[in-house]
C-alpha atoms as a PDB file:
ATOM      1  CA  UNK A   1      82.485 140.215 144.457  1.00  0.00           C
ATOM      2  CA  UNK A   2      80.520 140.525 147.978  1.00  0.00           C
ATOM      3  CA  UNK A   3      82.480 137.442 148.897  1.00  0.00           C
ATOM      4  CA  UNK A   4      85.786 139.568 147.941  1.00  0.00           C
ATOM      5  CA  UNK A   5      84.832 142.314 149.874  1.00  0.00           C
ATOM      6  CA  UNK A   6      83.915 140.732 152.719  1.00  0.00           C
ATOM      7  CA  UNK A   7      87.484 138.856 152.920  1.00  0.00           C
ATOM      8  CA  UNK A   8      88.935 142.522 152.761  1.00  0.00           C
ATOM      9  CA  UNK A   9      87.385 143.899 155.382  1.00  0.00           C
ATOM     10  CA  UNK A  10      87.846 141.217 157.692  1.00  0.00           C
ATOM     11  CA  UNK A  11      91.663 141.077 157.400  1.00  0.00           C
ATOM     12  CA  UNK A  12      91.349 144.457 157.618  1.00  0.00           C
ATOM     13  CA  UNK A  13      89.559 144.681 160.783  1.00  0.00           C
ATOM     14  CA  UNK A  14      91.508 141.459 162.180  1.00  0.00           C
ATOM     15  CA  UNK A  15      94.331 143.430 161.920  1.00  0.00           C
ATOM     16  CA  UNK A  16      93.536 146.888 163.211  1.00  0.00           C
ATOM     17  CA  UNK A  17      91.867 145.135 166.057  1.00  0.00           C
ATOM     18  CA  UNK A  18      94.063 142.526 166.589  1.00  0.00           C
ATOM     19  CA  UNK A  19      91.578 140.089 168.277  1.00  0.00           C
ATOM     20  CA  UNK A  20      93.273 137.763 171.113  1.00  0.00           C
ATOM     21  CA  UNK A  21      92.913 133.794 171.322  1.00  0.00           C
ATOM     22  CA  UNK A  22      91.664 132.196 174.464  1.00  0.00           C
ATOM     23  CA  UNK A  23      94.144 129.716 175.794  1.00  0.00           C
ATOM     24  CA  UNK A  24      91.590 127.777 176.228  1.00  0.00           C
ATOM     25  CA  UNK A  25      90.927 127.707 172.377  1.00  0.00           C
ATOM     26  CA  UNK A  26      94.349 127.506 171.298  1.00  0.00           C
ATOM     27  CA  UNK A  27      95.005 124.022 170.549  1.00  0.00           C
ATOM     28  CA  UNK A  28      92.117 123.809 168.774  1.00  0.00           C
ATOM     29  CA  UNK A  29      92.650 126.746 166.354  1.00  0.00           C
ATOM     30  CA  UNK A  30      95.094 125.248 163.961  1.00  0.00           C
ATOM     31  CA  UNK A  31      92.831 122.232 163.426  1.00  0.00           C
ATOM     32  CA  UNK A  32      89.795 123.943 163.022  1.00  0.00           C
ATOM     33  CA  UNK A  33      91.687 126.115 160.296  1.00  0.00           C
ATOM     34  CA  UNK A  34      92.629 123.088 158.315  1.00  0.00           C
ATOM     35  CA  UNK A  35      89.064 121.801 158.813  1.00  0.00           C
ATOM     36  CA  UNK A  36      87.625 125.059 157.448  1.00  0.00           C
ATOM     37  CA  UNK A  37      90.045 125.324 154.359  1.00  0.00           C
ATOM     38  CA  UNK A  38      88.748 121.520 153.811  1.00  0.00           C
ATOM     39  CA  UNK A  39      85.237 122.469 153.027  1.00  0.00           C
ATOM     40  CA  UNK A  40      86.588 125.971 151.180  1.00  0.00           C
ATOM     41  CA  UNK A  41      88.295 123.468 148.843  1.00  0.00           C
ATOM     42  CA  UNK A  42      85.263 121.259 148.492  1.00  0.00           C
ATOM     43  CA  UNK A  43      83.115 123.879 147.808  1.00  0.00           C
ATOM     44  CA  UNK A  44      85.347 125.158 145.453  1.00  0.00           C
ATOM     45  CA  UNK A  45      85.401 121.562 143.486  1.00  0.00           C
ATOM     46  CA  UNK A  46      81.725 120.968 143.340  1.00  0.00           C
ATOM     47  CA  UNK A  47      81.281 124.737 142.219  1.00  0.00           C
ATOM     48  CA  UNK A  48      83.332 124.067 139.154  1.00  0.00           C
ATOM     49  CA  UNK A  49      81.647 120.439 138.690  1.00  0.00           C
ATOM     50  CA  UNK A  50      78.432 122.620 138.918  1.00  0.00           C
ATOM     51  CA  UNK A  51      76.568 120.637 142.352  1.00  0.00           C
ATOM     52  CA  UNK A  52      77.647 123.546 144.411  1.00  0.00           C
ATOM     53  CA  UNK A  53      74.697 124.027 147.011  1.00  0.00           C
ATOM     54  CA  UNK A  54      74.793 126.782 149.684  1.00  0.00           C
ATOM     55  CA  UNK A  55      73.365 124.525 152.276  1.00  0.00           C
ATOM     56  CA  UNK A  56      75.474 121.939 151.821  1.00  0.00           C
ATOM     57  CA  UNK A  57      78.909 124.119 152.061  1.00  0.00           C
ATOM     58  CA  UNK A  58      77.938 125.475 155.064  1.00  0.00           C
ATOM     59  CA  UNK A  59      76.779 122.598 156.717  1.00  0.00           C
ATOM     60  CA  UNK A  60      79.626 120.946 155.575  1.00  0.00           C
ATOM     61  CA  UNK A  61      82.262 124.057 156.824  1.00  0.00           C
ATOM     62  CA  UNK A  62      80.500 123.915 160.648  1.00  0.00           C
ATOM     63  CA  UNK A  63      80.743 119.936 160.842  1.00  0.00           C
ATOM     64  CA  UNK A  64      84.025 120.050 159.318  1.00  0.00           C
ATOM     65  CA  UNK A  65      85.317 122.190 162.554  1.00  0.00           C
ATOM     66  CA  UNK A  66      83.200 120.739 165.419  1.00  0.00           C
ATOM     67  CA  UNK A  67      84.067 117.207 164.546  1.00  0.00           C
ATOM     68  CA  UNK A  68      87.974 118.198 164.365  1.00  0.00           C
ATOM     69  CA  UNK A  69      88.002 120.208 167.147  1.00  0.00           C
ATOM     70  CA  UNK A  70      85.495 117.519 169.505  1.00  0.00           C
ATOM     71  CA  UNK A  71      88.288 114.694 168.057  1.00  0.00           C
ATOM     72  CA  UNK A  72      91.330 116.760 168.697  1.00  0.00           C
ATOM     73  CA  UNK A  73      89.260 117.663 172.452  1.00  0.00           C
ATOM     74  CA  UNK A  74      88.950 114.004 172.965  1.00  0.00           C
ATOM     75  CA  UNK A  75      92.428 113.532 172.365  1.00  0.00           C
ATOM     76  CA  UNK A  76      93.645 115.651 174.715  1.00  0.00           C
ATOM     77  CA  UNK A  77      91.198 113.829 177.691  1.00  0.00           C
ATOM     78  CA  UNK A  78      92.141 110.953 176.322  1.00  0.00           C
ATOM     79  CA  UNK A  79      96.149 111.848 176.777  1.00  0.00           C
ATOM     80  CA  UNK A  80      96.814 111.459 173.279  1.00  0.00           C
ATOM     81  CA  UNK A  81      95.759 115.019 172.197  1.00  0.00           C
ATOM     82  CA  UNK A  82      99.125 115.129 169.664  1.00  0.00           C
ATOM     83  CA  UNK A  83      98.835 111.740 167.848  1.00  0.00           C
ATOM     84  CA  UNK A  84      94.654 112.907 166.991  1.00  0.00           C
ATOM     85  CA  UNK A  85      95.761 116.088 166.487  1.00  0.00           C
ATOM     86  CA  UNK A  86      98.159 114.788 163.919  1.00  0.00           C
ATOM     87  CA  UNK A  87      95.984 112.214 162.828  1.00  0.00           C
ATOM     88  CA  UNK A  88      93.133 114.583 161.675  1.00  0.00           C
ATOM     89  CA  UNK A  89      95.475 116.726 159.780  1.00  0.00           C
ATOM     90  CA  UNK A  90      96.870 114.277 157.830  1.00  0.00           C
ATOM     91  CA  UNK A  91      93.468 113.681 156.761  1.00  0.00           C
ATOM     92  CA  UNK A  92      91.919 116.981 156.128  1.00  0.00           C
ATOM     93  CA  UNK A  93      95.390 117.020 154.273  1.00  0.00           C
ATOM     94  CA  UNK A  94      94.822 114.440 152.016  1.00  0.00           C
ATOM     95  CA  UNK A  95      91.216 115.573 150.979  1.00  0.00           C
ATOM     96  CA  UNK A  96      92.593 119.111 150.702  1.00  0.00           C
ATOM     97  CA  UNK A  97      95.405 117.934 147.976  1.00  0.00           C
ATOM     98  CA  UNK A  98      92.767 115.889 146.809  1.00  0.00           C
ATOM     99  CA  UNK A  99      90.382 118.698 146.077  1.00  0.00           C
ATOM    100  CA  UNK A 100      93.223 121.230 144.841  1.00  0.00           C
ATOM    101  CA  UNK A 101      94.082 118.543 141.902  1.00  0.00           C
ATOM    102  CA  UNK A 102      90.361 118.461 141.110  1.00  0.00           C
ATOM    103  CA  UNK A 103      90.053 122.244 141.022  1.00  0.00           C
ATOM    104  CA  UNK A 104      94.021 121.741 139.010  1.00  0.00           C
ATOM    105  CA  UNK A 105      92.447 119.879 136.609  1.00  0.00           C
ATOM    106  CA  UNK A 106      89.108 121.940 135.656  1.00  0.00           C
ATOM    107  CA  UNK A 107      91.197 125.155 135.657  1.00  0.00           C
ATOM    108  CA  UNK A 108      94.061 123.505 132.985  1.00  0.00           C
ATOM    109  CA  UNK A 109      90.971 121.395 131.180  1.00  0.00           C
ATOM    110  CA  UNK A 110      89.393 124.873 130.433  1.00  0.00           C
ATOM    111  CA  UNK A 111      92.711 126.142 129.415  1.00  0.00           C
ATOM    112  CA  UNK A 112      93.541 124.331 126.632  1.00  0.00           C
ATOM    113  CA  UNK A 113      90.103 124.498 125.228  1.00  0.00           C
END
C-alpha cells in the first residue's frame, strides 16, 4: 500500500511541477526507462516465485540503468549511438516479454485453481 501511495504522489508532484530534462540526459532517458521497467518486471516474477529479495531488486534496478545508459553513452562516442541504442532495447525487450509471460502464467495458474 506504501508502495501505492508513493506512485501517487509522485505522478502527482511530476505533474504539478513539471520537472525539465537536461539535454544532456535526453538520449539516455528512454533507455534507462526500459532498463528500469526490466528489473520492475523481474522483481515482480521472483516475488510471485517467492525469491523476491529487497537487495537484490534494487541492486538489480541501479545496474540495470547504469549499464544501459554507459552502453547507449559508448555508443554515441563510438558513432554508433542508434544501432546500441536499439540493440539494448531489443534486449531489455525480450527479458521484459519474457518476465510478463512468467508473471501471465502464475496469475492464470492461480486462477483456475
Amino acid at each position: 500500500m506504501i508502495a501505492v501511495l508513493g506512485l501517487v504522489v509522485g505522478v502527482v508532484v511530476g505533474l504539478l511541477v513539471r520537472p525539465e530534462v537536461p539535454a544532456v540526459v535526453e538520449p539516455y532517458l528512454p533507455i534507462a526507462v526500459v532498463a528500469a521497467l526490466d528489473a520492475v518486471f523481474g522483481g515482480l516474477r521472483a516475488m510471485l516465485d517467492g525469491i523476491f529479495v529487497d537487495k537484490v531488486f534494487v541492486v538489480s534496478f541501479l545496474s540495470n540503468v547504469v549499464v544501459a545508459a554507459l552502453i547507449v553513452f559508448l555508443g554515441d562516442k563510438l558513432g554508433v549511438g542508434a544501432q546500441l541504442s536499439t540493440g539494448v532495447v531489443v534486449v531489455l525487450g525480450i527479458r521484459i516479454f519474457s518476465n510478463a509471460a512468467a508473471i501471465r502464467r502464475h496469475v492464470f495458474r492461480a486462477w483456475g485453481r
